[in-house]
PDB file of N, CA and C in Angstrom:
ATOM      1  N   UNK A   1      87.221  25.926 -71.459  1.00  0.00           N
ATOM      2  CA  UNK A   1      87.142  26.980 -70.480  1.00  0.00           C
ATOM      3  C   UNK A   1      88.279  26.873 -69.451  1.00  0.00           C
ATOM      4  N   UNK A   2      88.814  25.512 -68.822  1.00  0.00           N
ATOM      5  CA  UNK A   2      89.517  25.740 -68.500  1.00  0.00           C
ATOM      6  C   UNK A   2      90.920  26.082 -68.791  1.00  0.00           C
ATOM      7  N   UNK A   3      91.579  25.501 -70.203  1.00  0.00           N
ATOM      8  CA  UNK A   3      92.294  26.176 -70.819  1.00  0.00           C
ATOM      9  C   UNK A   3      92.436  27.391 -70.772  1.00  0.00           C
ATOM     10  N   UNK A   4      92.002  28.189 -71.011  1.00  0.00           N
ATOM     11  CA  UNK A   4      91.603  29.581 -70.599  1.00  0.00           C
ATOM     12  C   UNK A   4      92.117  30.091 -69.410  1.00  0.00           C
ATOM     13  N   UNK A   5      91.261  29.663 -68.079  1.00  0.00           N
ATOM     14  CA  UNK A   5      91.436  29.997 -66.890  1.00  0.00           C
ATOM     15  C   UNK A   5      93.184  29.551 -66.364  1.00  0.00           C
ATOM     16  N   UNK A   6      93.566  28.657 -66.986  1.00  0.00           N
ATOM     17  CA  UNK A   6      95.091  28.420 -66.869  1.00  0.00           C
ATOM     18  C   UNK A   6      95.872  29.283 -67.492  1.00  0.00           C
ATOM     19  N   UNK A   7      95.731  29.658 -68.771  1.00  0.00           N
ATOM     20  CA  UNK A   7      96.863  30.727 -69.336  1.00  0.00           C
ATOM     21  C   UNK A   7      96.624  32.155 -68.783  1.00  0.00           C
ATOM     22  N   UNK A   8      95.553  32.375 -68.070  1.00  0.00           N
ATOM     23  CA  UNK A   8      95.423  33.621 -67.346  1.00  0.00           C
ATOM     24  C   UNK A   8      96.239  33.513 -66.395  1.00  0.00           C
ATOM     25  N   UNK A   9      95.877  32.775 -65.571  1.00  0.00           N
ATOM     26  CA  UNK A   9      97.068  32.536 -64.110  1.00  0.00           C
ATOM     27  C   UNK A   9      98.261  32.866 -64.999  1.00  0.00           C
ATOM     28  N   UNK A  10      98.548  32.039 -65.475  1.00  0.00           N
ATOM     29  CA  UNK A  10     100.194  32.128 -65.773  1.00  0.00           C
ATOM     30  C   UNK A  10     100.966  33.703 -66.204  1.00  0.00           C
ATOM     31  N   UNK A  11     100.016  34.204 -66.720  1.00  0.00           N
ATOM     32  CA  UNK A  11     100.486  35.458 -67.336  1.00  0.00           C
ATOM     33  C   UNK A  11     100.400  36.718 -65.908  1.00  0.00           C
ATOM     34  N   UNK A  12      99.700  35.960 -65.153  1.00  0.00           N
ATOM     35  CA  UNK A  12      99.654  37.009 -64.001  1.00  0.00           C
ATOM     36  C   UNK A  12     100.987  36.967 -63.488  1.00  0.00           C
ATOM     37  N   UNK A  13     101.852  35.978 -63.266  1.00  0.00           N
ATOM     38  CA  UNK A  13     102.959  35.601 -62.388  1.00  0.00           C
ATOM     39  C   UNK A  13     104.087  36.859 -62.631  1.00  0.00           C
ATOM     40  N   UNK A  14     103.884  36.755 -63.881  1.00  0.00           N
ATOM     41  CA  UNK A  14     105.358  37.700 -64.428  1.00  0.00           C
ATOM     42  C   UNK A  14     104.896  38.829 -63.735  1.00  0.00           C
ATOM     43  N   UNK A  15     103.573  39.619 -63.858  1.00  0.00           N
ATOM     44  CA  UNK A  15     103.382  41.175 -63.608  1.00  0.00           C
ATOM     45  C   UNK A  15     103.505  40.788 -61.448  1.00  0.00           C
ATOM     46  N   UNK A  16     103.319  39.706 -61.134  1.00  0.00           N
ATOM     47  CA  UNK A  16     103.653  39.936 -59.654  1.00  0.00           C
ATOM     48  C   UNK A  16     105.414  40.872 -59.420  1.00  0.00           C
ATOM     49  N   UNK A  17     105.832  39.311 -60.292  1.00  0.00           N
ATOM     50  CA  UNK A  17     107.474  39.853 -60.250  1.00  0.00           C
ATOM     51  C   UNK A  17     108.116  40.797 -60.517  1.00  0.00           C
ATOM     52  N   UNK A  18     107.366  41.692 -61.381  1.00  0.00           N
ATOM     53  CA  UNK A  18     107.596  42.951 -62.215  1.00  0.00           C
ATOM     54  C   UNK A  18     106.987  44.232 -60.769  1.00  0.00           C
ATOM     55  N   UNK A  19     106.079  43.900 -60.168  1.00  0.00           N
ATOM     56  CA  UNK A  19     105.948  44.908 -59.170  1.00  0.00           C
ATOM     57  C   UNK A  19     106.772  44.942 -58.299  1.00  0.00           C
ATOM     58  N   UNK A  20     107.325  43.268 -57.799  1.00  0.00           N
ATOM     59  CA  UNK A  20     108.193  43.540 -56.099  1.00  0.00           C
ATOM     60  C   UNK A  20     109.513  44.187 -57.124  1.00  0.00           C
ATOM     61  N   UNK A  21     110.139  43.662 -57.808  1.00  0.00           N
ATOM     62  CA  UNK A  21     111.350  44.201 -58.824  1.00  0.00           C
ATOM     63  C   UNK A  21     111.529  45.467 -58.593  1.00  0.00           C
ATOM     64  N   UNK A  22     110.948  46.651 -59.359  1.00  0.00           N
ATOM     65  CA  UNK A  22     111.027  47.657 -59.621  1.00  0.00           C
ATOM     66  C   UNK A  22     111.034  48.865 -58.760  1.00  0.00           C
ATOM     67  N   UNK A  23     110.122  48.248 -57.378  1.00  0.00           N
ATOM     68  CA  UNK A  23     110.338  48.878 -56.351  1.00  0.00           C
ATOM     69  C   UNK A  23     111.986  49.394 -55.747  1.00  0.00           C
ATOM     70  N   UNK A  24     112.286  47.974 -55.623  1.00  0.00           N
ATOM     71  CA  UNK A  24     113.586  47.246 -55.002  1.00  0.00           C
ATOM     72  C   UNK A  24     114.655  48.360 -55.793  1.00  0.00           C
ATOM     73  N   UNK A  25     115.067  47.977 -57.070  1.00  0.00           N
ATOM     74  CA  UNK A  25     115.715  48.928 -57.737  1.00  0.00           C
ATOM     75  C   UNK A  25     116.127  49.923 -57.805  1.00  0.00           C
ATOM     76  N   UNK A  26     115.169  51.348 -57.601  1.00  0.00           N
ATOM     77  CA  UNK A  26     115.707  51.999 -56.914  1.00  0.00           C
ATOM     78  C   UNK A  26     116.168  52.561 -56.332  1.00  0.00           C
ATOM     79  N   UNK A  27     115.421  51.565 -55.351  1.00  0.00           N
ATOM     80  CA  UNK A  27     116.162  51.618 -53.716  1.00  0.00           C
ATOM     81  C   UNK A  27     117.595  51.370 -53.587  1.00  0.00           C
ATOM     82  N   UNK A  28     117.633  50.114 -54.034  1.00  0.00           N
ATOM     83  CA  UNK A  28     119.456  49.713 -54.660  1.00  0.00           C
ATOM     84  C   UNK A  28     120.265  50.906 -54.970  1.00  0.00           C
ATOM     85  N   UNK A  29     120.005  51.800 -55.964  1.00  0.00           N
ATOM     86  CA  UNK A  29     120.622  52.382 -56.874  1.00  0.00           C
ATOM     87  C   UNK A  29     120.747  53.545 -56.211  1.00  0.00           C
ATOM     88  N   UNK A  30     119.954  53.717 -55.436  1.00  0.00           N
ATOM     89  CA  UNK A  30     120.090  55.438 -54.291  1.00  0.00           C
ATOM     90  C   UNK A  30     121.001  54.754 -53.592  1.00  0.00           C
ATOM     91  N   UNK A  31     121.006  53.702 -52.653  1.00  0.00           N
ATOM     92  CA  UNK A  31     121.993  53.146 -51.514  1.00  0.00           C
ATOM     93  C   UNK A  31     123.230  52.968 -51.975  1.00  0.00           C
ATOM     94  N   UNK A  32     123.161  52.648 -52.940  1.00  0.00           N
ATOM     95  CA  UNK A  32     124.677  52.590 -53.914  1.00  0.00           C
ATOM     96  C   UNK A  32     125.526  53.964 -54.227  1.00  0.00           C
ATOM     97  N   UNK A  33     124.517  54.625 -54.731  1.00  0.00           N
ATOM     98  CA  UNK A  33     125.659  56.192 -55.195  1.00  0.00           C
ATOM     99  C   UNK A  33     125.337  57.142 -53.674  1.00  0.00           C
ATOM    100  N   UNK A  34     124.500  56.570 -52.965  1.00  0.00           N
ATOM    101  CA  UNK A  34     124.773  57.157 -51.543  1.00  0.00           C
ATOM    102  C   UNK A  34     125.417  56.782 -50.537  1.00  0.00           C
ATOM    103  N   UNK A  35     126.076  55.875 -50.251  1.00  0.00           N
ATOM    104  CA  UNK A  35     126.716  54.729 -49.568  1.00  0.00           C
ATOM    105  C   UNK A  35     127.899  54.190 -49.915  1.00  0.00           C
ATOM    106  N   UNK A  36     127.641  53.261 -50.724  1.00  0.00           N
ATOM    107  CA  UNK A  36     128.495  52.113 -51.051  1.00  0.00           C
ATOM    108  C   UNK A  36     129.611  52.652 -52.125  1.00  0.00           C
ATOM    109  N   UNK A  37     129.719  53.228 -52.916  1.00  0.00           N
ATOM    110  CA  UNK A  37     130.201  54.068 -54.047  1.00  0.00           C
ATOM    111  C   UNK A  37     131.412  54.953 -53.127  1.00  0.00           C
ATOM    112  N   UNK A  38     130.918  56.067 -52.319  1.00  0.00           N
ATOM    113  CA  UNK A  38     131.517  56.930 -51.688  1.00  0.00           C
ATOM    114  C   UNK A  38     132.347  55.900 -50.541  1.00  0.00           C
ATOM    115  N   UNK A  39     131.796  55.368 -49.904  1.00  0.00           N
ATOM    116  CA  UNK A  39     132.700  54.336 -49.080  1.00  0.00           C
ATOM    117  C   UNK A  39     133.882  53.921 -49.164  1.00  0.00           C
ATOM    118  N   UNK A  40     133.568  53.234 -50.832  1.00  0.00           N
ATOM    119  CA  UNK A  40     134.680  52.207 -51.478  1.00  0.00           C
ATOM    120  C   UNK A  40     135.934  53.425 -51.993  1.00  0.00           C
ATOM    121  N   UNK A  41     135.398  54.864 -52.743  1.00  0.00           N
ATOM    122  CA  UNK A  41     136.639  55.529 -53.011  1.00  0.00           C
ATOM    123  C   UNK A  41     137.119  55.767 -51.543  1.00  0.00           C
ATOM    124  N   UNK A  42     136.700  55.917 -49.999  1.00  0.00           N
ATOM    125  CA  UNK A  42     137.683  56.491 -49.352  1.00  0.00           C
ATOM    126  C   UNK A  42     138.463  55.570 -48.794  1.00  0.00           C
ATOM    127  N   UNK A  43     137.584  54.151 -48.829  1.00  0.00           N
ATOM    128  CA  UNK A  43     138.832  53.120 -48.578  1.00  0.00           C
ATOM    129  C   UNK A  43     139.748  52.901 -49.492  1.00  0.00           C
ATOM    130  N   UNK A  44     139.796  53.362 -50.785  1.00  0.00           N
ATOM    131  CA  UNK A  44     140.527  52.925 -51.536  1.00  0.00           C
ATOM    132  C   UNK A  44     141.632  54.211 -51.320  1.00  0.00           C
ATOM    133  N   UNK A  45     141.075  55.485 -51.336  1.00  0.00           N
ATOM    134  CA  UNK A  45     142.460  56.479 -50.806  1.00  0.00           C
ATOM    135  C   UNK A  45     143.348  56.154 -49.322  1.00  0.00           C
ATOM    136  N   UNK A  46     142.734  56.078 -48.400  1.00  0.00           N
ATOM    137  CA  UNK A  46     143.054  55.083 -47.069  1.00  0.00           C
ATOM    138  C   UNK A  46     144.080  54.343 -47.461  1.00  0.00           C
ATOM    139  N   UNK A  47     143.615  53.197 -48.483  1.00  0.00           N
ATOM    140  CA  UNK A  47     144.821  52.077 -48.297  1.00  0.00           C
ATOM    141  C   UNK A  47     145.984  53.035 -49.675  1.00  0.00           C
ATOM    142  N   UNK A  48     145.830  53.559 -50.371  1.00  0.00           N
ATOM    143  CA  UNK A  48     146.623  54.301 -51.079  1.00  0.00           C
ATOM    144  C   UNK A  48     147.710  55.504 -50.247  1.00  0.00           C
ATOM    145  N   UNK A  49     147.401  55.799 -49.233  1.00  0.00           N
ATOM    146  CA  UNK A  49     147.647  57.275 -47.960  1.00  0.00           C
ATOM    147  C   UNK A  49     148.440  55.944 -47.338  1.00  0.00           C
ATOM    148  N   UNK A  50     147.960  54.983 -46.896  1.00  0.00           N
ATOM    149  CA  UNK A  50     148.911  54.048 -45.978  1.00  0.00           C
ATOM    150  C   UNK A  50     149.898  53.387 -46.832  1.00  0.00           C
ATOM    151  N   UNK A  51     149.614  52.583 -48.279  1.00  0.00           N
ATOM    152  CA  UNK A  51     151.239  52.339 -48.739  1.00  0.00           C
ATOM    153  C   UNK A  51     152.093  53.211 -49.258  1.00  0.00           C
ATOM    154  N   UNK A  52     151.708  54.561 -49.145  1.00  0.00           N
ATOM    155  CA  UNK A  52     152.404  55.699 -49.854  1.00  0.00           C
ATOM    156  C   UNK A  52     153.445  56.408 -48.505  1.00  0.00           C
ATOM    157  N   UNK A  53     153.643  55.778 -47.193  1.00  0.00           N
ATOM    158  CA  UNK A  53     153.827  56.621 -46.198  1.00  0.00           C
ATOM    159  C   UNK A  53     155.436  56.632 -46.177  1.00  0.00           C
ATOM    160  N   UNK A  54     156.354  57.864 -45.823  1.00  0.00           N
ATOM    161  CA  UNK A  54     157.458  56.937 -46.179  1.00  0.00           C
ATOM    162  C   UNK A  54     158.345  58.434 -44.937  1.00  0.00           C
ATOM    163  N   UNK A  55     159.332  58.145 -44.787  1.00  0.00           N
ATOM    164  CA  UNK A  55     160.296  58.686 -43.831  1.00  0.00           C
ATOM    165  C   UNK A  55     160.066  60.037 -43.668  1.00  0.00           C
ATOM    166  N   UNK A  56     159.915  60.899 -42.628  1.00  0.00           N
ATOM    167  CA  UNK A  56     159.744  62.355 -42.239  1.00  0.00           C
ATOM    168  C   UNK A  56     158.314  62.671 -42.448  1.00  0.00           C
ATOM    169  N   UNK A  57     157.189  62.314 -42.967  1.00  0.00           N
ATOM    170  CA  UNK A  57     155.549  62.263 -42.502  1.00  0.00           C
ATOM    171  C   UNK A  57     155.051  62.889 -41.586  1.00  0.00           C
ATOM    172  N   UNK A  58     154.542  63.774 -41.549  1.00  0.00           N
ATOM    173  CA  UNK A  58     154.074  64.110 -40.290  1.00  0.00           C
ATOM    174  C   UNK A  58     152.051  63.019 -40.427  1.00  0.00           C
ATOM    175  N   UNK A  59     152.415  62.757 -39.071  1.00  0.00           N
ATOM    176  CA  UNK A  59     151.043  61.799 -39.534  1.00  0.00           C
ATOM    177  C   UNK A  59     149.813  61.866 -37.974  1.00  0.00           C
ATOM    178  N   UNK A  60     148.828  61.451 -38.126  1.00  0.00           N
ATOM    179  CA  UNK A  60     147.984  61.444 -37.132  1.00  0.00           C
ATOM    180  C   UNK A  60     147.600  60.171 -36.680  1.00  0.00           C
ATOM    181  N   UNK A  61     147.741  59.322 -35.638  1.00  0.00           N
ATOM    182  CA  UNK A  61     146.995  58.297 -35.473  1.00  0.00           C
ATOM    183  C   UNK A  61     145.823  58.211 -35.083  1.00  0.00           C
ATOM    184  N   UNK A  62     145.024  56.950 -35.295  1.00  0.00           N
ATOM    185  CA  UNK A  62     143.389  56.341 -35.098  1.00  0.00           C
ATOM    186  C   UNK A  62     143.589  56.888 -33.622  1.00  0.00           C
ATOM    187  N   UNK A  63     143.948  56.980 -32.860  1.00  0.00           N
ATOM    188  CA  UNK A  63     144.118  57.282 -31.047  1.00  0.00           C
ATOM    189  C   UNK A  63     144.593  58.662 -30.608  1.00  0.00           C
ATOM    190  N   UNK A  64     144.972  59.635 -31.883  1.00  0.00           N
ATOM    191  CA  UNK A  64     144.361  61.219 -31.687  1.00  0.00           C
ATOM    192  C   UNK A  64     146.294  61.228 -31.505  1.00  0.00           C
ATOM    193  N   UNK A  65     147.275  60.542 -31.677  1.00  0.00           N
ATOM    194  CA  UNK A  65     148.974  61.295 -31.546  1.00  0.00           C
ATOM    195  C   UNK A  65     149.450  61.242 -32.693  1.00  0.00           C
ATOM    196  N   UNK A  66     149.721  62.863 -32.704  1.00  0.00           N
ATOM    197  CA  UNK A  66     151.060  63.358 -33.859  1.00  0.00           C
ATOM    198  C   UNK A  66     151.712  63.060 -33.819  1.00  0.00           C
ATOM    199  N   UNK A  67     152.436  62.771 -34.833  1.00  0.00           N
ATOM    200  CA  UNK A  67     154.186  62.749 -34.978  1.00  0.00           C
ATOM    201  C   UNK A  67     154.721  62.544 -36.117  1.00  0.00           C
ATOM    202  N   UNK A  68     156.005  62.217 -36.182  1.00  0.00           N
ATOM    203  CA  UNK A  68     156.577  62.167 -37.496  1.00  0.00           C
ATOM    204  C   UNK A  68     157.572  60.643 -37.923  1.00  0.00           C
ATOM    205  N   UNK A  69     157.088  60.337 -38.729  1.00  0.00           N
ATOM    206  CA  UNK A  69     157.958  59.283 -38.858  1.00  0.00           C
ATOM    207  C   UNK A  69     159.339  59.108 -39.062  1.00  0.00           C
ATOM    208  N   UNK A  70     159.781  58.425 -38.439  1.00  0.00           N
ATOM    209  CA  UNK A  70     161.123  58.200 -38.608  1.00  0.00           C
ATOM    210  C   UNK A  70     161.529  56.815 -39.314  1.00  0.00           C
ATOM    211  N   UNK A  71     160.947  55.718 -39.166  1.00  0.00           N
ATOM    212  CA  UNK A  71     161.117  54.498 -39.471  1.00  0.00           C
ATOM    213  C   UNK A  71     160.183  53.461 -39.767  1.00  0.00           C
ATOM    214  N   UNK A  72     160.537  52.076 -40.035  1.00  0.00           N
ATOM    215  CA  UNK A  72     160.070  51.473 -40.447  1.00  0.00           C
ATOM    216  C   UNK A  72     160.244  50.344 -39.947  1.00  0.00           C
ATOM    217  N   UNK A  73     159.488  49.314 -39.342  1.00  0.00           N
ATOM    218  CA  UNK A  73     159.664  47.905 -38.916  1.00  0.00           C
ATOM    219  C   UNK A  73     158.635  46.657 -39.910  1.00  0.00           C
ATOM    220  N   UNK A  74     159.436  45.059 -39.371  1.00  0.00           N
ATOM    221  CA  UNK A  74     158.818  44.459 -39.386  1.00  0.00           C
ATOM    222  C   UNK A  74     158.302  43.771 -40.861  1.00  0.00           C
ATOM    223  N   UNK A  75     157.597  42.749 -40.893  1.00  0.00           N
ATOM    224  CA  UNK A  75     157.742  41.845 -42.369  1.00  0.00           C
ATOM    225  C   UNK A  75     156.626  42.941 -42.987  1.00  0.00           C
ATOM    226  N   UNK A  76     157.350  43.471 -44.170  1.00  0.00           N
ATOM    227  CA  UNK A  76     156.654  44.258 -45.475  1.00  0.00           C
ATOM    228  C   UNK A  76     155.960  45.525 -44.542  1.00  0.00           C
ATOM    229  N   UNK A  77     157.426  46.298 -43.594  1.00  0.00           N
ATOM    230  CA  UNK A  77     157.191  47.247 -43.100  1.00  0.00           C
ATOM    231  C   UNK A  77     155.960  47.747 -42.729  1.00  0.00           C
ATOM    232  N   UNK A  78     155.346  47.130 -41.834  1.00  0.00           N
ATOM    233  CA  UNK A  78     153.782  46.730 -41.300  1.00  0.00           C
ATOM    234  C   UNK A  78     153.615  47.492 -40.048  1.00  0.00           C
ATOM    235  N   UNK A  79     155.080  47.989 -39.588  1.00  0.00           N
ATOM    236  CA  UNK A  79     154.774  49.289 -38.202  1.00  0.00           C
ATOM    237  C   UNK A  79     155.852  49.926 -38.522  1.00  0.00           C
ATOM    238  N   UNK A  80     155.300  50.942 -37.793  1.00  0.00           N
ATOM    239  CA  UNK A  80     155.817  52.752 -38.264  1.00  0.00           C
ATOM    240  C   UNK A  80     156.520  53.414 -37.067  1.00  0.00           C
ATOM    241  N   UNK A  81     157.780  53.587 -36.937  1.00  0.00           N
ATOM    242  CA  UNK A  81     158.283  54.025 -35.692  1.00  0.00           C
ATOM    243  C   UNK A  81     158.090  55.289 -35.916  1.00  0.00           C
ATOM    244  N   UNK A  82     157.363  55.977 -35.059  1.00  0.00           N
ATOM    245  CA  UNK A  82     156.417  57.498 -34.707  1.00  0.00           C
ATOM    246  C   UNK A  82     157.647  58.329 -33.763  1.00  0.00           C
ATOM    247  N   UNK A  83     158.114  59.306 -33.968  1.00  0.00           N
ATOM    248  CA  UNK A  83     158.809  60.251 -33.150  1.00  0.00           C
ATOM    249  C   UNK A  83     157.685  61.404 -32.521  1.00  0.00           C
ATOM    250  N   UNK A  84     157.607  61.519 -30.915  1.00  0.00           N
ATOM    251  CA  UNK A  84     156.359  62.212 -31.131  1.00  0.00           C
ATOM    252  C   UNK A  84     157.335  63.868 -30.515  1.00  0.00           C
ATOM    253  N   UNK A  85     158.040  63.807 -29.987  1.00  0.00           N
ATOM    254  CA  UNK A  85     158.726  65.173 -29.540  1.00  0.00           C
ATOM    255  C   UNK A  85     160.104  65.361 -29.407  1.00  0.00           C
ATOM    256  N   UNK A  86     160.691  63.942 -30.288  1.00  0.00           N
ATOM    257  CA  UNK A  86     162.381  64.338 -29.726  1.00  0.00           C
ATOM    258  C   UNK A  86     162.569  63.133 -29.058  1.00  0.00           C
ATOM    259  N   UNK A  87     162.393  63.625 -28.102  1.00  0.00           N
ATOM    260  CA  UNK A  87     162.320  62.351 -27.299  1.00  0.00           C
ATOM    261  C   UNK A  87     161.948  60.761 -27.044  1.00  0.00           C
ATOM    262  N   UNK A  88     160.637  60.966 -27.555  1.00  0.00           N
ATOM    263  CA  UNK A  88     159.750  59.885 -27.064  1.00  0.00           C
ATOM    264  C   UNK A  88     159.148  59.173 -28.653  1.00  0.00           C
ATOM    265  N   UNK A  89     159.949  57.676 -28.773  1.00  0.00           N
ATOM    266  CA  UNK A  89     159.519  57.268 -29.908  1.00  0.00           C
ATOM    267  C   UNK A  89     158.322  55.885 -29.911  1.00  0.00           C
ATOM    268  N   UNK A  90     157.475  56.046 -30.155  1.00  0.00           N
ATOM    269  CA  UNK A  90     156.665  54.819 -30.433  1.00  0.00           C
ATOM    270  C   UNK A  90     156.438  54.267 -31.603  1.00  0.00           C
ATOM    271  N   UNK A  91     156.248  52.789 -31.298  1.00  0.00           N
ATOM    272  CA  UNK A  91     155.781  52.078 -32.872  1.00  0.00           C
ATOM    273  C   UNK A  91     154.581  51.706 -32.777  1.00  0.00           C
ATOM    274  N   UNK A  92     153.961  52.117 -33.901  1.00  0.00           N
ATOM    275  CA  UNK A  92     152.128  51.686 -34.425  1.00  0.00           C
ATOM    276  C   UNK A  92     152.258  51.187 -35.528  1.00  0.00           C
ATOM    277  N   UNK A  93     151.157  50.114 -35.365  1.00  0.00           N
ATOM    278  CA  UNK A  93     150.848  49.717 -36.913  1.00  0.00           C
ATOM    279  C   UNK A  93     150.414  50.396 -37.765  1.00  0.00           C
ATOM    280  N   UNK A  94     150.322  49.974 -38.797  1.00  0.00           N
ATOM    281  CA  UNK A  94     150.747  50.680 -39.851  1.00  0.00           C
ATOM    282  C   UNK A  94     149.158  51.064 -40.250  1.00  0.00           C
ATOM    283  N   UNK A  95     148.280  50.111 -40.280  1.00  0.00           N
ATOM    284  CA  UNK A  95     146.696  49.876 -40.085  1.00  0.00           C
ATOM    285  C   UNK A  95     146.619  51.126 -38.995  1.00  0.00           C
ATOM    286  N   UNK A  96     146.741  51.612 -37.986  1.00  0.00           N
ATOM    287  CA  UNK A  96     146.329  52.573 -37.266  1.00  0.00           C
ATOM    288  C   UNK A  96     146.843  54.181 -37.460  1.00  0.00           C
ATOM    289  N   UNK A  97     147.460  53.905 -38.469  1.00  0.00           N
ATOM    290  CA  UNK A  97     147.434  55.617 -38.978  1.00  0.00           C
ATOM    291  C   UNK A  97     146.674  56.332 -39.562  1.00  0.00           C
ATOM    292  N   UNK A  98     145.622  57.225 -38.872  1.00  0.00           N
ATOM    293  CA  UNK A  98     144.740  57.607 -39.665  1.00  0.00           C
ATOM    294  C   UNK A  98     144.902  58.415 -41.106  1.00  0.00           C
ATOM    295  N   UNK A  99     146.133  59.008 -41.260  1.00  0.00           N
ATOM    296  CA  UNK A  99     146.640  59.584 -42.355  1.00  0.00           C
ATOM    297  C   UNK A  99     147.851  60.862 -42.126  1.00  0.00           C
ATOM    298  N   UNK A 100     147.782  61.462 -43.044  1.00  0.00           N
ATOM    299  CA  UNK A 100     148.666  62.250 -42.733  1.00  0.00           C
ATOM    300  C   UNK A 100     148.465  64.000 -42.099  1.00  0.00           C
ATOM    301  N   UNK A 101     148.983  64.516 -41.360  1.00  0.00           N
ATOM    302  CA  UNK A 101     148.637  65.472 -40.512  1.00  0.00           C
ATOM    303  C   UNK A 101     149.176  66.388 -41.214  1.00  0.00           C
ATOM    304  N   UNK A 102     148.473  68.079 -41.281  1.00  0.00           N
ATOM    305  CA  UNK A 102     148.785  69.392 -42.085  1.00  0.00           C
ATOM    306  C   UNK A 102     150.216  69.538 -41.216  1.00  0.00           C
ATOM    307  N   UNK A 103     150.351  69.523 -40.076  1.00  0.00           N
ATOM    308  CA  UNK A 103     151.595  69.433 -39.990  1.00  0.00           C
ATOM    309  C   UNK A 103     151.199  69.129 -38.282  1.00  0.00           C
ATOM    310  N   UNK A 104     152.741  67.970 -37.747  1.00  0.00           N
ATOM    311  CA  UNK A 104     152.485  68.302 -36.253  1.00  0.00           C
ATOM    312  C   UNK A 104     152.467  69.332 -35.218  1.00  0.00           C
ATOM    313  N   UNK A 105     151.451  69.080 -34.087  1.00  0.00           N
ATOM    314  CA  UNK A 105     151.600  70.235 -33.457  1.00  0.00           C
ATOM    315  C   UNK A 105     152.757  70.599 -32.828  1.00  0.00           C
ATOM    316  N   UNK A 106     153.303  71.874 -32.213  1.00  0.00           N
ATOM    317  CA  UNK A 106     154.329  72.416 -31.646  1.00  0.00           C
ATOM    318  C   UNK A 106     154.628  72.076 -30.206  1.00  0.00           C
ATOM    319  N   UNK A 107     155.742  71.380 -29.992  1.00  0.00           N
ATOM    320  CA  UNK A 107     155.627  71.400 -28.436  1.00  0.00           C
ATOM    321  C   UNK A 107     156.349  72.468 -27.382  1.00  0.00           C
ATOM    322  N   UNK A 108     154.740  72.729 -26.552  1.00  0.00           N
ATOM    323  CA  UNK A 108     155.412  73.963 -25.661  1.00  0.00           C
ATOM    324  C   UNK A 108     156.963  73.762 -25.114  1.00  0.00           C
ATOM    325  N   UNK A 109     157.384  74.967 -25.210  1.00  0.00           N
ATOM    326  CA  UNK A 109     158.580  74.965 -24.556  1.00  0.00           C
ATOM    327  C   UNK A 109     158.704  74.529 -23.182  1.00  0.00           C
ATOM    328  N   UNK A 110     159.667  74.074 -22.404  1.00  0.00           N
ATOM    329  CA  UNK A 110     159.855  73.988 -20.868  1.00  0.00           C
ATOM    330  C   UNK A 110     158.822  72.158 -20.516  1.00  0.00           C
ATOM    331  N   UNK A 111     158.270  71.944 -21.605  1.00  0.00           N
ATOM    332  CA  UNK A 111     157.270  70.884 -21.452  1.00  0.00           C
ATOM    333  C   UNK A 111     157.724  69.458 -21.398  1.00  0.00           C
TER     334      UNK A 111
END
């Protein structure tokens, strides 16, 4: 009899594991093609949009300024010398370009 009462237990164990499992799953599998999936292609265009960037760009930075590139600095060209009106040139890293802009805006005349 007790023989018995032992191979019962045992056979219960698997169907525990088989309930928390299947739940879980999924859950996984929605968070994945809802989330994680879509994530990974836009980082992967991101870093594709940033080593693709190359002279005359019109581009937007992470900090909201247009401009256009003019140049290139630094070990494995890692900042971007930004022309924003003629005048006034800044360098950003290369990491802070949010991408590229439909085109920069116009600057008022007399401005």
């Amino acid at each position: 009899m007790e023989f018995l009462l032992a191979q019962s237990a045992e056979q219960a164990a698997p169907g525990l594991l088989s309930v928390l499992i299947w739940p879980i799953l999924p859950i996984f599998l929605i968070f994945y093609f809802l989330f994680i999936r879509p994530q990974n292609k836009q980082r992967k265009a991101q870093i594709e949009t940033l080593a693709n960037l190359k002279k005359g760009d019109a581009i937007l930075t992470r900090g909201g300024i247009y401009g256009k590139i003019v140049g290139f600095q630094g070990k494995d060209e890692n900042r971007v010398i930004v022309d924003l009106d003629g005048h006034v040139k800044i360098t950003v890293a290369r990491a802070y370009v949010a991408g590229l802009a439909e085109s920069a805006p116009e600057t008022p005349e007399g401005a």
